[in-house]
Protein backbone atom coordinates (compact mmCIF):
# COMPACT_ATOMS: atom_id res chain seq x y z
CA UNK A 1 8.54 -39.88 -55.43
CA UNK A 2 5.81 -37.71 -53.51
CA UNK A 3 3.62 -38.92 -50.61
CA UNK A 4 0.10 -39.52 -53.05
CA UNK A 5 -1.73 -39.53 -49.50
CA UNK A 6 0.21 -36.17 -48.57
CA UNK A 7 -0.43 -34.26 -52.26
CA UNK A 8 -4.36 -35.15 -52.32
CA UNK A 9 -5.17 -33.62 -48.90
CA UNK A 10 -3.12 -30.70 -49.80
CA UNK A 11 -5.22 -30.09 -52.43
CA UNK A 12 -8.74 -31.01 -50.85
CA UNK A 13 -8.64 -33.96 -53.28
CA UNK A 14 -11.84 -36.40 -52.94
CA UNK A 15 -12.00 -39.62 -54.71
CA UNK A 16 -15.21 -39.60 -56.40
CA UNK A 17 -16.64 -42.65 -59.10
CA UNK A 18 -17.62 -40.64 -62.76
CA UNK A 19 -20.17 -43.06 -64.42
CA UNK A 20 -17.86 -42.24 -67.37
CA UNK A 21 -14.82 -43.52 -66.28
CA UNK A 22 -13.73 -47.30 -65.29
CA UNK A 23 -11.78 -46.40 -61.83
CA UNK A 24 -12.37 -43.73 -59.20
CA UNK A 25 -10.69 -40.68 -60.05
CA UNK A 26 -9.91 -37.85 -57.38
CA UNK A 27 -11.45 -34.37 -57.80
CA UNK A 28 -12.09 -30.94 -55.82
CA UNK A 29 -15.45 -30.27 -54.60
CA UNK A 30 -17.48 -27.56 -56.46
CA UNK A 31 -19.70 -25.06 -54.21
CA UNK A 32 -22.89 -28.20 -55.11
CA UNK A 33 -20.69 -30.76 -54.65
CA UNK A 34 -18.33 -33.09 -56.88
CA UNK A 35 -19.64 -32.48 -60.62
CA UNK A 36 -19.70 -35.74 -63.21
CA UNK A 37 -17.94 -35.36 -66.28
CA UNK A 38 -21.75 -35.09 -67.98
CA UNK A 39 -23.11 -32.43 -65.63
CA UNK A 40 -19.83 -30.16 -66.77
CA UNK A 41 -20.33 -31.18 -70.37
CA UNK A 42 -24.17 -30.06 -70.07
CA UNK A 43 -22.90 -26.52 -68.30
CA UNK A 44 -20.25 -26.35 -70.93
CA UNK A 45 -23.05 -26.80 -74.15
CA UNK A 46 -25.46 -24.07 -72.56
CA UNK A 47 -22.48 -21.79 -72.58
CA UNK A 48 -22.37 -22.56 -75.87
CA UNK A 49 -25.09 -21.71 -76.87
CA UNK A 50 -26.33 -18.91 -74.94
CA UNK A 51 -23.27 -17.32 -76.31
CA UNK A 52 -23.91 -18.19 -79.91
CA UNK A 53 -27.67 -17.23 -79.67
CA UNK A 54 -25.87 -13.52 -78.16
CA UNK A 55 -24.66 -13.19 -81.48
CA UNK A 56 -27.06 -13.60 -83.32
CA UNK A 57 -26.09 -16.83 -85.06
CA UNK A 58 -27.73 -19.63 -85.74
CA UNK A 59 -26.54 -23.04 -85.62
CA UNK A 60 -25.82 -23.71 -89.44
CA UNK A 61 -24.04 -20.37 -89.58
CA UNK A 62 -21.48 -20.95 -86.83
CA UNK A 63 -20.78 -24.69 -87.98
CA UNK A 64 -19.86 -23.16 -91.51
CA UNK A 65 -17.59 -20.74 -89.72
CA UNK A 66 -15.70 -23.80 -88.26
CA UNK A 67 -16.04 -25.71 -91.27
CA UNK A 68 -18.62 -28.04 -89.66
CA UNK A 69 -21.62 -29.91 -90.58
CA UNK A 70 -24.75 -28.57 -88.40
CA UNK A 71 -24.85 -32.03 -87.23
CA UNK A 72 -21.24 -32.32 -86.02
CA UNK A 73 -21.59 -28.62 -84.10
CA UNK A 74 -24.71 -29.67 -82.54
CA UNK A 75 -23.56 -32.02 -80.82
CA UNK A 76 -21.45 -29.55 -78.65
CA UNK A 77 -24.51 -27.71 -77.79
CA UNK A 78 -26.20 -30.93 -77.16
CA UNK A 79 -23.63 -32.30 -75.02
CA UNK A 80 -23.06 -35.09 -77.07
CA UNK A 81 -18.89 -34.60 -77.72
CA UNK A 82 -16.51 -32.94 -76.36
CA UNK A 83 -14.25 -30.50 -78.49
CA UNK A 84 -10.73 -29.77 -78.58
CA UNK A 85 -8.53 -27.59 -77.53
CA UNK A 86 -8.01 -26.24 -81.11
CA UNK A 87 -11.57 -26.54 -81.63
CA UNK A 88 -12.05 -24.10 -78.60
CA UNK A 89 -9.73 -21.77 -79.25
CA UNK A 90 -11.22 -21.71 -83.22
CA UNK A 91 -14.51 -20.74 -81.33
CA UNK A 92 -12.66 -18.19 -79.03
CA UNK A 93 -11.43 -16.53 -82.05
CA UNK A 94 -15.44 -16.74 -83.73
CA UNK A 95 -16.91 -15.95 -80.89
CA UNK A 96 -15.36 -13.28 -78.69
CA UNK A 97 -14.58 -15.02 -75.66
CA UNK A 98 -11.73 -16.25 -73.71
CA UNK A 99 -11.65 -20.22 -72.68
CA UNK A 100 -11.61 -19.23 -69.27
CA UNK A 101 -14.68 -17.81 -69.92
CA UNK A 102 -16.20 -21.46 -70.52
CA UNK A 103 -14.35 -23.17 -68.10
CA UNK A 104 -15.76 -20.65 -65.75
CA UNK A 105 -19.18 -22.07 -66.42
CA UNK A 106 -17.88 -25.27 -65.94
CA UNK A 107 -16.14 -25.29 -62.78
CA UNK A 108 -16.54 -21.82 -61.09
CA UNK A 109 -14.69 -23.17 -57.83
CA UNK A 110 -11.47 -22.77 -59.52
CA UNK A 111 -11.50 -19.10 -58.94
CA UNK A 112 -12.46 -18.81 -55.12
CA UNK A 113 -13.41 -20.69 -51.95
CA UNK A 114 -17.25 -19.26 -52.42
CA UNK A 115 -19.17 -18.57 -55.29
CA UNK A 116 -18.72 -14.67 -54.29
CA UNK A 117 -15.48 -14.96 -54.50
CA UNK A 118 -15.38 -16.89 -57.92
CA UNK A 119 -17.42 -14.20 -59.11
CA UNK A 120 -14.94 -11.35 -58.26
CA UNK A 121 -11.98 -12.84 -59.28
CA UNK A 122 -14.08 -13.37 -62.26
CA UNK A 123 -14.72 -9.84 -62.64
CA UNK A 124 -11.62 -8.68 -62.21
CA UNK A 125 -10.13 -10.91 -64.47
CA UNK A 126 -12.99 -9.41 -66.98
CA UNK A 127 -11.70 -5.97 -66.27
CA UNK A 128 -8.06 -6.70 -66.88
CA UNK A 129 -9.01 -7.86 -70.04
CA UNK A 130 -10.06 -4.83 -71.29
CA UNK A 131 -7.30 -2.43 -69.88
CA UNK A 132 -4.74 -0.81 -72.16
CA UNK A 133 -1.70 -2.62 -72.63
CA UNK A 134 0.44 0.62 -70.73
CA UNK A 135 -2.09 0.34 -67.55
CA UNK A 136 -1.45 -2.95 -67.69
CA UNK A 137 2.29 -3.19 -67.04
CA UNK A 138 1.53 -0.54 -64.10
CA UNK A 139 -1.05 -2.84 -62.78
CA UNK A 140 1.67 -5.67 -62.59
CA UNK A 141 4.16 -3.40 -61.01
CA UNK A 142 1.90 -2.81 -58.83
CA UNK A 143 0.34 -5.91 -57.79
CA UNK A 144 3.94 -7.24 -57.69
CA UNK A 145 5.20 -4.84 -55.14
CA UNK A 146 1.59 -5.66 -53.06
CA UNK A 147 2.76 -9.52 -53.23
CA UNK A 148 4.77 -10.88 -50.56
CA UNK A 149 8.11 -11.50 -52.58
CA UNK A 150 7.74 -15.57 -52.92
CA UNK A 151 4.40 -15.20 -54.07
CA UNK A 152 4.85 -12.93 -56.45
CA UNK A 153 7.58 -15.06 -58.19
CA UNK A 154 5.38 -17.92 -57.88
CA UNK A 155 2.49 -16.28 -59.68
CA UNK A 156 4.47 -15.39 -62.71
């Protein structure tokens, strides 16, 4: 058993009430405070579709490439359901982006302590994306020998 008390302030873990959700729950702070579920869904539909209207698509031709009804995809854009996991990674694969990529929209503070921060770990992670597989391995090399030994091994 772990100290509850102990693991939540190690984590800057607030309890916070969702209007969604029966009991209080316990969440990080964003950089505008403690989001509800329905102000990440509503971040999480305009990703959607700003990045469907970037290619070009409408909505009935992006639910037929899922195998949707228009009805049943609008709703994501709408905010009105929440997909799943397979359903995301179905629209990674459609779409050309990485889940991060919408969970980034959703919750930026995972990536930093400030939003500039999010932002260039962001960008980095954008640029490693895109190197060739051969740079890399030499970026991990070298990142590992810049990590002080435990952390490396704990980021892999």
């Amino acid at each position: 058993m772990i100290d509850l008390s102990s693991y939540k302030s190690a984590r800057g873990l607030i309890e916070t009430n969702d209007p969604e959700l029966e009991r209080p729950v316990y969440r990080k702070s964003g950089f505008d405070g403690i989001q509800t579920a329905k102000e990440m869904d509503e971040r999480i539909s305009n990703f959607l579709k700003d990045i469907r209207e970037s290619k070009n698509l409408s909505r009935a031709e992006l639910a037929h490439l899922l195998g949707l009804s228009v009805s049943v995809y609008g709703r994501y854009e709408r905010a009105e359901s929440r997909m799943t996991v397979p359903r995301l990674i179905h629209l990674c694969e459609l779409m050309g982006f990485m889940p991060i990529d919408m969970i980034f929209e959703a919750a930026p503070h995972l990536w930093g302590k400030t939003p500039e921060e999010a932002e260039e770990r962001r960008t980095l992670t954008m640029l490693i994306e895109r190197l060739p597989p051969d740079t890399t391995r030499d970026l991990i090399r070298l990142l590992q020998r810049m990590t002080p030994g435990e952390q490396a091994a704990e980021a892999l």
